[in-house]
Each structure stands twice: as C-alpha cells, then as structure tokens.
C-alpha atoms as a PDB file:
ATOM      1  CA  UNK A   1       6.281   8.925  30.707  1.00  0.00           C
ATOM      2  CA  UNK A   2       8.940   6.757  28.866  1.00  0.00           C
ATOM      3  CA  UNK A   3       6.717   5.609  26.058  1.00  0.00           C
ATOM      4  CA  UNK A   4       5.622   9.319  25.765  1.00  0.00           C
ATOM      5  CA  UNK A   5       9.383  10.246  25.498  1.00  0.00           C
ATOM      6  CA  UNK A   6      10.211   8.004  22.866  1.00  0.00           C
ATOM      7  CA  UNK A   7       6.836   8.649  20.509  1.00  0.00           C
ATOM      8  CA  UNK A   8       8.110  12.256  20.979  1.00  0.00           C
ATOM      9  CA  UNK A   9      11.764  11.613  19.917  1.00  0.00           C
ATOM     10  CA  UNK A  10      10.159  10.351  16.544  1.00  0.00           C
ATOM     11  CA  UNK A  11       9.265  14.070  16.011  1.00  0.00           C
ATOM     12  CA  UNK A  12      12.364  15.371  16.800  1.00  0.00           C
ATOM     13  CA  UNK A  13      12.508  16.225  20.512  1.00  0.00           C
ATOM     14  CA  UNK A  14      15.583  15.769  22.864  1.00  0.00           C
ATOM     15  CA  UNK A  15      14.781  14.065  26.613  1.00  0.00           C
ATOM     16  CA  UNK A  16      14.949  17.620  27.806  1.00  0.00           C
ATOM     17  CA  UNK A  17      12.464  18.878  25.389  1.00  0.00           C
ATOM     18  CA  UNK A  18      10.300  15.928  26.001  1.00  0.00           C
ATOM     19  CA  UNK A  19       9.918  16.296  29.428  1.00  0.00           C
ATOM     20  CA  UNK A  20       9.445  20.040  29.336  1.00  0.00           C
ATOM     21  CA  UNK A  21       6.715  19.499  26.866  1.00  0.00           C
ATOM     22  CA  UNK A  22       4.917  17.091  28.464  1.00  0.00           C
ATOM     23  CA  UNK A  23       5.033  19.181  31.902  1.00  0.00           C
ATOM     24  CA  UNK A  24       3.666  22.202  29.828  1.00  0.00           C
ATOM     25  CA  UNK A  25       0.651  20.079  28.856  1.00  0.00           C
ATOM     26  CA  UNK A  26      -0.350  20.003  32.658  1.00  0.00           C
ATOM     27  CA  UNK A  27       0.955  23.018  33.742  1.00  0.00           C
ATOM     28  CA  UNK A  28      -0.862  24.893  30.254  1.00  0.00           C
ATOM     29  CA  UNK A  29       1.502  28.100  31.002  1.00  0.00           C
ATOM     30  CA  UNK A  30       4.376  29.323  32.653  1.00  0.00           C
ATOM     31  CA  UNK A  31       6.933  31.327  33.471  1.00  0.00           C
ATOM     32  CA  UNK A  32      10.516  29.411  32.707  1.00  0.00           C
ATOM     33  CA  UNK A  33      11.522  28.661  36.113  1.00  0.00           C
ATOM     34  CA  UNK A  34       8.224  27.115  37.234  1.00  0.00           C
ATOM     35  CA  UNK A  35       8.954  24.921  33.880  1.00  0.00           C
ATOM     36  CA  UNK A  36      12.056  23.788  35.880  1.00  0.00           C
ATOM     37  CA  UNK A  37      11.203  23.048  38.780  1.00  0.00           C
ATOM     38  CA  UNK A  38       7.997  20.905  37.935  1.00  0.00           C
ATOM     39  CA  UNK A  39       9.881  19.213  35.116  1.00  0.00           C
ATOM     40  CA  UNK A  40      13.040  19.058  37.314  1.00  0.00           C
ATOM     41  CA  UNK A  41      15.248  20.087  34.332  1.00  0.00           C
ATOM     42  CA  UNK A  42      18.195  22.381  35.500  1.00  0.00           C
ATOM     43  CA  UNK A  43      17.605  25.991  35.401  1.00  0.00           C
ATOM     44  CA  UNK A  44      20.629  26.105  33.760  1.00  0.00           C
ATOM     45  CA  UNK A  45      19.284  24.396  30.725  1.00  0.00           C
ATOM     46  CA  UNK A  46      15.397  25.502  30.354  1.00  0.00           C
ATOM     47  CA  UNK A  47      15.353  28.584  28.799  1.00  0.00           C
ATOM     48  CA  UNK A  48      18.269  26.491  25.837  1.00  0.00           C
ATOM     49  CA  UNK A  49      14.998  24.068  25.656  1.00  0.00           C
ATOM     50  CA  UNK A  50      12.179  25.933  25.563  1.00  0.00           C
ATOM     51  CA  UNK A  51      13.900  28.295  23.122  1.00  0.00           C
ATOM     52  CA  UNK A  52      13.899  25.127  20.964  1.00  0.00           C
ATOM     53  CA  UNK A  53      10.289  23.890  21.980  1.00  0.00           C
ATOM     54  CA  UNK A  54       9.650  27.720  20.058  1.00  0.00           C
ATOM     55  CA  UNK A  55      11.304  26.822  17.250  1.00  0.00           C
ATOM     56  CA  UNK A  56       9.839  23.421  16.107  1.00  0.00           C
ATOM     57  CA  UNK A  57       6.341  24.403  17.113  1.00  0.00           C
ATOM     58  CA  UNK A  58       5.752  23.267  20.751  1.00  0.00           C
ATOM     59  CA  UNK A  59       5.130  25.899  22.722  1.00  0.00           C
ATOM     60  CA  UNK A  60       3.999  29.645  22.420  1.00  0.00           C
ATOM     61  CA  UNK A  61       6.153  32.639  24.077  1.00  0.00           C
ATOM     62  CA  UNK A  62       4.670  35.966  25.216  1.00  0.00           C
ATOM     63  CA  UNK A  63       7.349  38.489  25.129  1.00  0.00           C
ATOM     64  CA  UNK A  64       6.627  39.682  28.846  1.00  0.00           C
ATOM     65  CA  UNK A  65       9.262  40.690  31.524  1.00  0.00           C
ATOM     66  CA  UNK A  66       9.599  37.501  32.731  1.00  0.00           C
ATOM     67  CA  UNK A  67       8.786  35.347  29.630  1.00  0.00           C
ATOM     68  CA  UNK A  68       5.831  33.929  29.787  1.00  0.00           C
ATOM     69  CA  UNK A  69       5.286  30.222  27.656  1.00  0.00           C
ATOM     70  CA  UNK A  70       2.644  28.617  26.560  1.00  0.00           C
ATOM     71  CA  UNK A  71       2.075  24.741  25.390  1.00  0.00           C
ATOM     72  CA  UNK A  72       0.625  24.182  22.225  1.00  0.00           C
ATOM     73  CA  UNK A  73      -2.321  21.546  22.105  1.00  0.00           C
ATOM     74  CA  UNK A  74      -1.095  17.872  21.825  1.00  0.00           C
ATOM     75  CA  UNK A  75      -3.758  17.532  18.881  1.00  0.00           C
ATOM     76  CA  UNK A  76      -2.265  20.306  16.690  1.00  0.00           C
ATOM     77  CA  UNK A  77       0.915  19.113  17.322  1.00  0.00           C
ATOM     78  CA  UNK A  78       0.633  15.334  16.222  1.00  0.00           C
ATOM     79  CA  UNK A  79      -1.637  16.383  13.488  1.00  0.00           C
ATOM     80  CA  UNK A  80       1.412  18.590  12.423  1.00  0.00           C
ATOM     81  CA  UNK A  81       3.903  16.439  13.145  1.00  0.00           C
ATOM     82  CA  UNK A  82       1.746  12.909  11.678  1.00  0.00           C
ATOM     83  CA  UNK A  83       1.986  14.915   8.406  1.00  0.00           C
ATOM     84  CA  UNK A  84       5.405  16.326   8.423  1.00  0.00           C
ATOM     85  CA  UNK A  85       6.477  11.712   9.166  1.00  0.00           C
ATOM     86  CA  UNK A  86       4.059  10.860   6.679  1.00  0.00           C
ATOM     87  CA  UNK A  87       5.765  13.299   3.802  1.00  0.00           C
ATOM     88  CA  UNK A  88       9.002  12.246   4.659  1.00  0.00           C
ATOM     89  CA  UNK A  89       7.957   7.955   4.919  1.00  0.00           C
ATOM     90  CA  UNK A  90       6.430   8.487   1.355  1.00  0.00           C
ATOM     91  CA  UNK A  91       9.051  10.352  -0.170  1.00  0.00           C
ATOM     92  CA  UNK A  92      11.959   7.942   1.333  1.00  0.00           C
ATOM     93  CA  UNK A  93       9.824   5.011   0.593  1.00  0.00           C
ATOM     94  CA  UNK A  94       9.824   6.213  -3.327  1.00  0.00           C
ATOM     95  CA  UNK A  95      13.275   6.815  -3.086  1.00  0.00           C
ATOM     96  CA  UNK A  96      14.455   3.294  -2.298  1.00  0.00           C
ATOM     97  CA  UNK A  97      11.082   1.722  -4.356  1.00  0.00           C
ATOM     98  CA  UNK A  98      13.248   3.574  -7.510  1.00  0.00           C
ATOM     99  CA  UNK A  99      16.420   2.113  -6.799  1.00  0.00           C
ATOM    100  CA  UNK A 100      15.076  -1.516  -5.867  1.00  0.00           C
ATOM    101  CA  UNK A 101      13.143  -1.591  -9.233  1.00  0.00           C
ATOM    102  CA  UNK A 102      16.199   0.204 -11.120  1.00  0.00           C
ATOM    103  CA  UNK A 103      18.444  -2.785  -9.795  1.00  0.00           C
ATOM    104  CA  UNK A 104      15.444  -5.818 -10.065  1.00  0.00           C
ATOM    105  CA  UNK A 105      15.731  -6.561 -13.619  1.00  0.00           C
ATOM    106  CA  UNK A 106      19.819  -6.722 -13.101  1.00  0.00           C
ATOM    107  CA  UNK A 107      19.588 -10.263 -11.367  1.00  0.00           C
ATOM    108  CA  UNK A 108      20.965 -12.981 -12.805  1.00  0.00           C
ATOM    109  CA  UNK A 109      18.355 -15.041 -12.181  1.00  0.00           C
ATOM    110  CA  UNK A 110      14.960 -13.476 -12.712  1.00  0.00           C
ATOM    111  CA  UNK A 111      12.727 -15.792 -11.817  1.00  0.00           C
ATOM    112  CA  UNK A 112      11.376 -16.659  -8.020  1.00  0.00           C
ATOM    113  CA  UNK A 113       9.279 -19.601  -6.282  1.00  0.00           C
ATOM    114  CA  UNK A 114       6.891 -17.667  -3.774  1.00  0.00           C
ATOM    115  CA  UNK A 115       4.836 -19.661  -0.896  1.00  0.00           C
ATOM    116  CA  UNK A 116       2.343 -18.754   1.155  1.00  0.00           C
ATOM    117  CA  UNK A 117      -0.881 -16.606   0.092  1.00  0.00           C
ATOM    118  CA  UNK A 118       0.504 -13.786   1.569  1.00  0.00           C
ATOM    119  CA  UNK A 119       3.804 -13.519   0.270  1.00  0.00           C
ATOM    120  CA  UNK A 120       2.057 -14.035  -3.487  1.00  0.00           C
ATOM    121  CA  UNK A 121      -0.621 -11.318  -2.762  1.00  0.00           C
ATOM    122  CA  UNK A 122       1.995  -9.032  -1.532  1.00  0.00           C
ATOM    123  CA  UNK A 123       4.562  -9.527  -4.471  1.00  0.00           C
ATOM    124  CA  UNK A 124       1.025  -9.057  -6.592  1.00  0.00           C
ATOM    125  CA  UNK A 125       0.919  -5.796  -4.982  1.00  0.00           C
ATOM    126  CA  UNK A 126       4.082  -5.081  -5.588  1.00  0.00           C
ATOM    127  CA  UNK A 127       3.953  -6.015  -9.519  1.00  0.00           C
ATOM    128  CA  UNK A 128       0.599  -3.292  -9.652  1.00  0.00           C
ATOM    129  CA  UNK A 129       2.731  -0.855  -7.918  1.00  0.00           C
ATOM    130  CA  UNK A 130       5.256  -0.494 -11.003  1.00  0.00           C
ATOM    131  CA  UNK A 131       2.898  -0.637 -13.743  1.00  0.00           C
ATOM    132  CA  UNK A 132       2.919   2.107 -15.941  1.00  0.00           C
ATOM    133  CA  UNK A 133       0.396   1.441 -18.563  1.00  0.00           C
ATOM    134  CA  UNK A 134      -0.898  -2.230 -18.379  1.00  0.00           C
ATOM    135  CA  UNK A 135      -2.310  -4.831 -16.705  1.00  0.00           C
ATOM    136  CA  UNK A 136      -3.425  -8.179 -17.655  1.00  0.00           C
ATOM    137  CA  UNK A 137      -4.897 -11.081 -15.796  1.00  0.00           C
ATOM    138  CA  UNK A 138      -6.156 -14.724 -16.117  1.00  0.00           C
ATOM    139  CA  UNK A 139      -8.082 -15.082 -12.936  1.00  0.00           C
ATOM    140  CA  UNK A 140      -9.475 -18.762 -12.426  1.00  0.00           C
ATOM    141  CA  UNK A 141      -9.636 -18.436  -8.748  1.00  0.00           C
ATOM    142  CA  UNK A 142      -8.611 -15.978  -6.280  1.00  0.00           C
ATOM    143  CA  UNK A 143      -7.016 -16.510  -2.927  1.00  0.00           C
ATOM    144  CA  UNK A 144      -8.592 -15.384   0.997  1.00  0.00           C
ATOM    145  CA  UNK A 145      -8.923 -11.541   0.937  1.00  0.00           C
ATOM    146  CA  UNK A 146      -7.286 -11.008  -2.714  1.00  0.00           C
ATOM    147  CA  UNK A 147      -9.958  -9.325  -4.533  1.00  0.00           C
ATOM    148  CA  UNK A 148     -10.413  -6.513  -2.406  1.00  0.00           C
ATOM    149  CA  UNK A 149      -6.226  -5.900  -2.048  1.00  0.00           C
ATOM    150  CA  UNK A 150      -5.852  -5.532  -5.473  1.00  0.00           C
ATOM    151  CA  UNK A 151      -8.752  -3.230  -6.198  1.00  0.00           C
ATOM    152  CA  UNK A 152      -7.277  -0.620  -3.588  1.00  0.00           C
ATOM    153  CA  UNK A 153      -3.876  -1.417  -5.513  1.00  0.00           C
ATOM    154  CA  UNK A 154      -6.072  -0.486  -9.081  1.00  0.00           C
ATOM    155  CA  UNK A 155      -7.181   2.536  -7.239  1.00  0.00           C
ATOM    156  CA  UNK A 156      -3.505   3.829  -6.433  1.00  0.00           C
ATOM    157  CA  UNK A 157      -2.811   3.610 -10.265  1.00  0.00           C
ATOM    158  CA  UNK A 158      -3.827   6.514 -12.793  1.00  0.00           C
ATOM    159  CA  UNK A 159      -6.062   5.938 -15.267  1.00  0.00           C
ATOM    160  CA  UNK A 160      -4.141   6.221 -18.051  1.00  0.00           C
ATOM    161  CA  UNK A 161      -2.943   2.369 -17.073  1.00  0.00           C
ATOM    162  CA  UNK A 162      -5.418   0.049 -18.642  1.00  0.00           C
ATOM    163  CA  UNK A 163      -6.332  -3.132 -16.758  1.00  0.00           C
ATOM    164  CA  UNK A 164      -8.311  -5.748 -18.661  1.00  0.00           C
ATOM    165  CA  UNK A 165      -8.982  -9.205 -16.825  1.00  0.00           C
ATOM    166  CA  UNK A 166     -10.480 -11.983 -18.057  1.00  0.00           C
ATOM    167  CA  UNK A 167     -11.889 -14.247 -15.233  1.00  0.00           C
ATOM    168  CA  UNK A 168     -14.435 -17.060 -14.112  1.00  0.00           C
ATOM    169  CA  UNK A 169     -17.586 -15.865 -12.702  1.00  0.00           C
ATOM    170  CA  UNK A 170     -16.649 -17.395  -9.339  1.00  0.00           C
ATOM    171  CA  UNK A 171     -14.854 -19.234  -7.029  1.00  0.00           C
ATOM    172  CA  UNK A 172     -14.934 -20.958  -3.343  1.00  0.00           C
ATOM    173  CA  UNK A 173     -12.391 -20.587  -0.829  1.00  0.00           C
ATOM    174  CA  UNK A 174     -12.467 -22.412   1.883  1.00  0.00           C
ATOM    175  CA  UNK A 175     -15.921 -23.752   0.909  1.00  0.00           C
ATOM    176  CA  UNK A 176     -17.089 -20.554   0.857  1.00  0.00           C
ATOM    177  CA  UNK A 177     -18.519 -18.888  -2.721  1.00  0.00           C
ATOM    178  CA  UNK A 178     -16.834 -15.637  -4.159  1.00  0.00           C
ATOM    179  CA  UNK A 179     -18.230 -14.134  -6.814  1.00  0.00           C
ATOM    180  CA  UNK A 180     -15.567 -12.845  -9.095  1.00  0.00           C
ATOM    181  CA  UNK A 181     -16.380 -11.169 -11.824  1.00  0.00           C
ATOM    182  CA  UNK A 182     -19.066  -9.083  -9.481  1.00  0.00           C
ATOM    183  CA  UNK A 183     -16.401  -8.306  -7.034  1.00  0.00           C
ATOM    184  CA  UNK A 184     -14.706  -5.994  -9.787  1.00  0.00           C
ATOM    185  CA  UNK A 185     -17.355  -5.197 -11.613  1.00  0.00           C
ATOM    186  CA  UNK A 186     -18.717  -3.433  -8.018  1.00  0.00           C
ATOM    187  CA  UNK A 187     -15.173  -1.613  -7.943  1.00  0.00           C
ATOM    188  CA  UNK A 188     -16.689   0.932 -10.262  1.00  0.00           C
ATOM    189  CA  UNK A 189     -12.798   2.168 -11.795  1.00  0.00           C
ATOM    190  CA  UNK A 190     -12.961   3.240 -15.469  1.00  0.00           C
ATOM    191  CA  UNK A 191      -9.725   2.079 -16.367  1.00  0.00           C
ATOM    192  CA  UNK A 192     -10.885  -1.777 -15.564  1.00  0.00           C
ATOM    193  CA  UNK A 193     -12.392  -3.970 -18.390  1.00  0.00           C
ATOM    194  CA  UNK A 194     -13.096  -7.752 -17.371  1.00  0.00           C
ATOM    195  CA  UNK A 195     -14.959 -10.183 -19.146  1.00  0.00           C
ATOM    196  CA  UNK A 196     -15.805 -13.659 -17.969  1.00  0.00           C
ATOM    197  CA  UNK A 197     -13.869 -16.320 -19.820  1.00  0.00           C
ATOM    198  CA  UNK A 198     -13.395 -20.159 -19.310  1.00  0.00           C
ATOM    199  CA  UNK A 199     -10.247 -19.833 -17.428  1.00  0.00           C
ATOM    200  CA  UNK A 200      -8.851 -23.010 -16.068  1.00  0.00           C
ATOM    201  CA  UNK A 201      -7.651 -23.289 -12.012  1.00  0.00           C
ATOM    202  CA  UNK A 202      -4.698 -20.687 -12.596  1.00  0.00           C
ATOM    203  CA  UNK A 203      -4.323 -17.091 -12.268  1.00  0.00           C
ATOM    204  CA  UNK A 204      -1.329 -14.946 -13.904  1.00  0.00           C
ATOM    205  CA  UNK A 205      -0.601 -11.335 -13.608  1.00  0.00           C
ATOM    206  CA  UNK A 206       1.270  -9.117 -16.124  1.00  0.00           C
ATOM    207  CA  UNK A 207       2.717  -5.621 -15.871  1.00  0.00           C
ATOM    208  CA  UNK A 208       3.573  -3.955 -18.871  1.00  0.00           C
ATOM    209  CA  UNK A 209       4.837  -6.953 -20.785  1.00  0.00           C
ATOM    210  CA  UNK A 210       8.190  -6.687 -18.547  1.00  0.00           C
ATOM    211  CA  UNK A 211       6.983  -8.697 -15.411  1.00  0.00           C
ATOM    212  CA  UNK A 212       4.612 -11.530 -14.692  1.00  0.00           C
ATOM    213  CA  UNK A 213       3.476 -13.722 -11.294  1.00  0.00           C
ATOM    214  CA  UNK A 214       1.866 -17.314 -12.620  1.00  0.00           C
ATOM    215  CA  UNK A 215       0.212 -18.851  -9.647  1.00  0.00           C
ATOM    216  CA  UNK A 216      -1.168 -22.289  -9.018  1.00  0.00           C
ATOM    217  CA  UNK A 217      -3.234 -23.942  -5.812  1.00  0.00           C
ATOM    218  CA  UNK A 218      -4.535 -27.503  -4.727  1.00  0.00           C
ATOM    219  CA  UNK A 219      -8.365 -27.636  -4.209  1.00  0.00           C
ATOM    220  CA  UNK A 220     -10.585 -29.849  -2.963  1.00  0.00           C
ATOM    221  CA  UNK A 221     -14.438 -31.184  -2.895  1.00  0.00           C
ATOM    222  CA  UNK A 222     -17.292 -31.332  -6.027  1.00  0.00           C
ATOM    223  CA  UNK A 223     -16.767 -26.907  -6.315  1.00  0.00           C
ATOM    224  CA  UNK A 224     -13.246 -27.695  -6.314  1.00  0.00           C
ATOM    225  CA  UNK A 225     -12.503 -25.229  -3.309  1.00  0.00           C
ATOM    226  CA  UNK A 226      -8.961 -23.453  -2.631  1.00  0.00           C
ATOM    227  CA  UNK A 227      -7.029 -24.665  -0.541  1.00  0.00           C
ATOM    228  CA  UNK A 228      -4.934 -21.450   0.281  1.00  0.00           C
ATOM    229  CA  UNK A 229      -1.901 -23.217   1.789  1.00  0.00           C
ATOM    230  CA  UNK A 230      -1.371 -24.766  -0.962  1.00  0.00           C
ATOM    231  CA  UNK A 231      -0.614 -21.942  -3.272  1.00  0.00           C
ATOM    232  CA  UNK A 232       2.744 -21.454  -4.967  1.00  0.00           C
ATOM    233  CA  UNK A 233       3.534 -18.260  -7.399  1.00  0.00           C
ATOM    234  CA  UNK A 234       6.016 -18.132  -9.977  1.00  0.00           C
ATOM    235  CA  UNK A 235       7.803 -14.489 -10.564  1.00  0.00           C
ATOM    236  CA  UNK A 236       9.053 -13.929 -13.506  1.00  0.00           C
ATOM    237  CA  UNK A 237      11.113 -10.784 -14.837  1.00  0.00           C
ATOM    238  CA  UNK A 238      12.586 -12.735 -18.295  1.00  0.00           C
ATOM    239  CA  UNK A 239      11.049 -10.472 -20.725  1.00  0.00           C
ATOM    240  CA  UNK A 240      10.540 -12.107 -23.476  1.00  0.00           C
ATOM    241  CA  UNK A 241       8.728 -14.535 -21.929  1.00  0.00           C
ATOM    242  CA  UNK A 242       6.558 -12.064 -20.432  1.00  0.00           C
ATOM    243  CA  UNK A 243       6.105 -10.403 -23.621  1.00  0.00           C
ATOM    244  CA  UNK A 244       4.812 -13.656 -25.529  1.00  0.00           C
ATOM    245  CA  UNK A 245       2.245 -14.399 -22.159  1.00  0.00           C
ATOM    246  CA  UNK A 246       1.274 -11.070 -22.828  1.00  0.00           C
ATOM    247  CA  UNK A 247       1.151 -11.061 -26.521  1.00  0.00           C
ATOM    248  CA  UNK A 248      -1.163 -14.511 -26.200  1.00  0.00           C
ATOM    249  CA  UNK A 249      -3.790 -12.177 -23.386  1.00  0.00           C
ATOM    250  CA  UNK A 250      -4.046 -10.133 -25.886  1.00  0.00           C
ATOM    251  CA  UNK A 251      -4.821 -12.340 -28.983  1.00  0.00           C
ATOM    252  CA  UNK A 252      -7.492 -13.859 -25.964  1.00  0.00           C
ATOM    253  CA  UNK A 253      -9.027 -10.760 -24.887  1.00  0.00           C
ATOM    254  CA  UNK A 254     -10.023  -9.611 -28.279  1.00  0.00           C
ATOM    255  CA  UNK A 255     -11.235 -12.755 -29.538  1.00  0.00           C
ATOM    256  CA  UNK A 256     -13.714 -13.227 -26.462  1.00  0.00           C
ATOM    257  CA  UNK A 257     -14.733  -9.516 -26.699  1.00  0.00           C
ATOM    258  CA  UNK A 258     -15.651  -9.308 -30.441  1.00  0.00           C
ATOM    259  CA  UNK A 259     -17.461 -12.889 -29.697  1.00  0.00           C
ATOM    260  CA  UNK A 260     -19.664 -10.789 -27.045  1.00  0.00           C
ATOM    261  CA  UNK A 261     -20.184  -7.978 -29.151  1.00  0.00           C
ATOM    262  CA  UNK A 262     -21.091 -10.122 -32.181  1.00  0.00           C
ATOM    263  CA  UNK A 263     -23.538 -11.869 -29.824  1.00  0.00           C
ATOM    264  CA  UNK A 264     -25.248  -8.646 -28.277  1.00  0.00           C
ATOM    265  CA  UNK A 265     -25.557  -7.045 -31.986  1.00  0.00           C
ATOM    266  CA  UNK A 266     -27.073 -10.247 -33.194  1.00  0.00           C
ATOM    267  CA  UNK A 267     -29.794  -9.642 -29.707  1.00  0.00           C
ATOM    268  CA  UNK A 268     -30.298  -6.440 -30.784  1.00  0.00           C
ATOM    269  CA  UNK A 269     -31.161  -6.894 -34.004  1.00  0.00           C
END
C-alpha cells in the first residue's frame, strides 16, 4: 500500500485521501462510515476527505440521506491525472529550457570538451532542440544508436527549419555496416536535404549559425570501424566562429548540389 500512497501523492492526494481511495476501489461504494471503518481513518475526519476525493475527481457522491459515494475507476483517473503531470512537466520543462538557453551564451567561456557517446548525442539533441531555422551537418561517421535519435529530434522541429546534411554513404560501428545516407533518406521529413559528399572521419553540427558540436573518434581495422569510446565533441557557442563553419557548409553544399544537377541534366539529355 505504501508505494500506492506515494504514486498517489504525485497527483495530489493527502495519506488520508490515499487510503480512502484505495479502500473505495475494493469496497466500489459506500456509505461514509463504512469508508471509515474499512480504511480505519477517524470518523471524525472522513466526510473532510471524501469531500476532497469529490473535488479533485476521485470519487462520485449520490446526494441520498445518508450520502452515498462512489470510487471512480483507477483507469480514468491516471489517464486524467497522467495528462494533467504531463501538461505541467512540459510546460515547466520549457520554462527553465528558456532561461538555461537565455543565460548559455552569457558564459565566459563558450566552448566545452564532451566525452562519452552519450553525453555528445545528448548535447546533439540538445543543439536540435533550439534551432529555429537551420541545420547543417558534416556526417563522416555516426556513433551506436545516433541516426535514429536525431531523426525523432528532426521530427520535433517544424518544417519551416531547413536541415541539409552532407554525409558518406556509410559507416561501421563496431564492425558492423550502417548505411548513412539511407538511414535519412528512409526518414521521409520534407524539411531534410542530404547529399552524399566525401566527408573525411569527422562529423559537425550547426544550429542557426550561433552554435556548433565538432566531434572526432579513433577507429580501427581495413573499414576503419568506430570505436565509440573513443569519441570526444567539441561545443562551441563563439559565434563568429560558428558563423564562418557555417558560412564554409554553405559554399560546400551548393557546390556539390549544382555538380549533381549538372550531372543528371547532362543524363538526361
């Protein structure tokens, strides 16, 4: 009954309330002082707590001489109550994701060393997250579990933010091939233009000209496998920096993609 007590305190019930609901939900009706006795809260308090069970949606009344109460199904509840935590998560989670990227550019020193694959596909994530009209990346490899993470990051975006890549057809990691070029081609967003370029064992991400991750790995073997332990990511918020990687993608994207159009107007013809 404890862990039952607490999971219910997360939706705003007291111990009282807890234990009165979770009573109900054998009991399925009754009259307040049958509530006490099974639930062993004091007569003097139940009618105070069911009263308040009423009011936040536990439990029915039937306005009969004596009152009469009925539970409300667990299901409906925690459907009701799932959705009421979620609101309130997302909006507190945009809340503090406005004043951490409000104070993130103030640092005197914006530029980070990330380890760990993890850590660099979660800052990644985090990068996508406060784009508001581009992305650009250089993908020569990609690490264990990366291309799929930042597709469902694309997806979160609208589509006004453009997101051109320009990749190598494929990697291995671990020894094992991954196709990359097909794994976002298969994505099927509109807003997502890659072409497959010569791109040398590095990867860098930019957001918007403002904010970039640069990140290198160790591999090993004739395919030149990752070795994801290895990898180390660079952050970097210095803006004009960014702004001259991102000036360069450009210059790169457009010269590879009127090279391919040339090339498939010349087949044409």
């Amino acid at each position: 009954m404890e862990k039952i007590i607490n999971v219910l305190a997360k939706f705003g019930l007291s111990t009282y309330e807890s234990k009165a609901y979770i009573t109900m939900c054998s009991m399925i009706n009754g009259k307040a002082i049958d509530i006490s006795e099974a639930s062993g809260i004091p007569r003097s308090k139940i009618y105070d707590v069911l009263k308040e069970l009423n009011k936040k949606g536990f439990v029915e009344v039937e306005r009969t001489k004596p009152l009469k109460y009925t539970v409300v199904t667990p299901k409906v509840v925690f459907e009701r109550e799932k959705e009421k935590l979620e609101a309130e998560l997302a909006e507190c989670e945009e809340e503090l994701s406005e004043l951490y990227n409000q104070e993130i550019s103030k640092t005197q020193a914006p530029v980070w060393l990330i380890n760990t694959s993890e850590k660099i596909i979660a800052k990644e994530l985090e990068i996508i997250e406060r784009s508001r009209s581009s992305i650009s990346m250089r993908i020569g490899f990609l690490l264990e579990g990366e291309g799929d993470e930042l597709i469902k990051a694309f997806r979160r975006l609208g589509e006004d933010v453009s997101i051109r890549i320009l990749a190598s057809r494929e990697c291995y990691i671990d020894k094992e091939k991954v196709e990359i070029i097909e794994t976002f081609k298969k994505s099927g967003l509109r807003n997502l233009e890659i072409i497959k370029a010569d791109i040398p064992f590095v990867k860098v991400l930019i957001r918007d000209g403002r904010e970039m991750i640069h990140t290198f790995v160790q591999f090993t073997g004739e395919e030149k496998s990752v070795i994801p332990k290895t990898a180390v990511g660079i952050w970097n918020q210095y803006n004009d920096v960014c702004r001259n990687y991102e000036e360069r993608f450009d210059n790169q994207f457009k010269k590879i993609k009127d090279k391919r159009q040339e090339k498939m107007k010349n087949i044409r013809e």
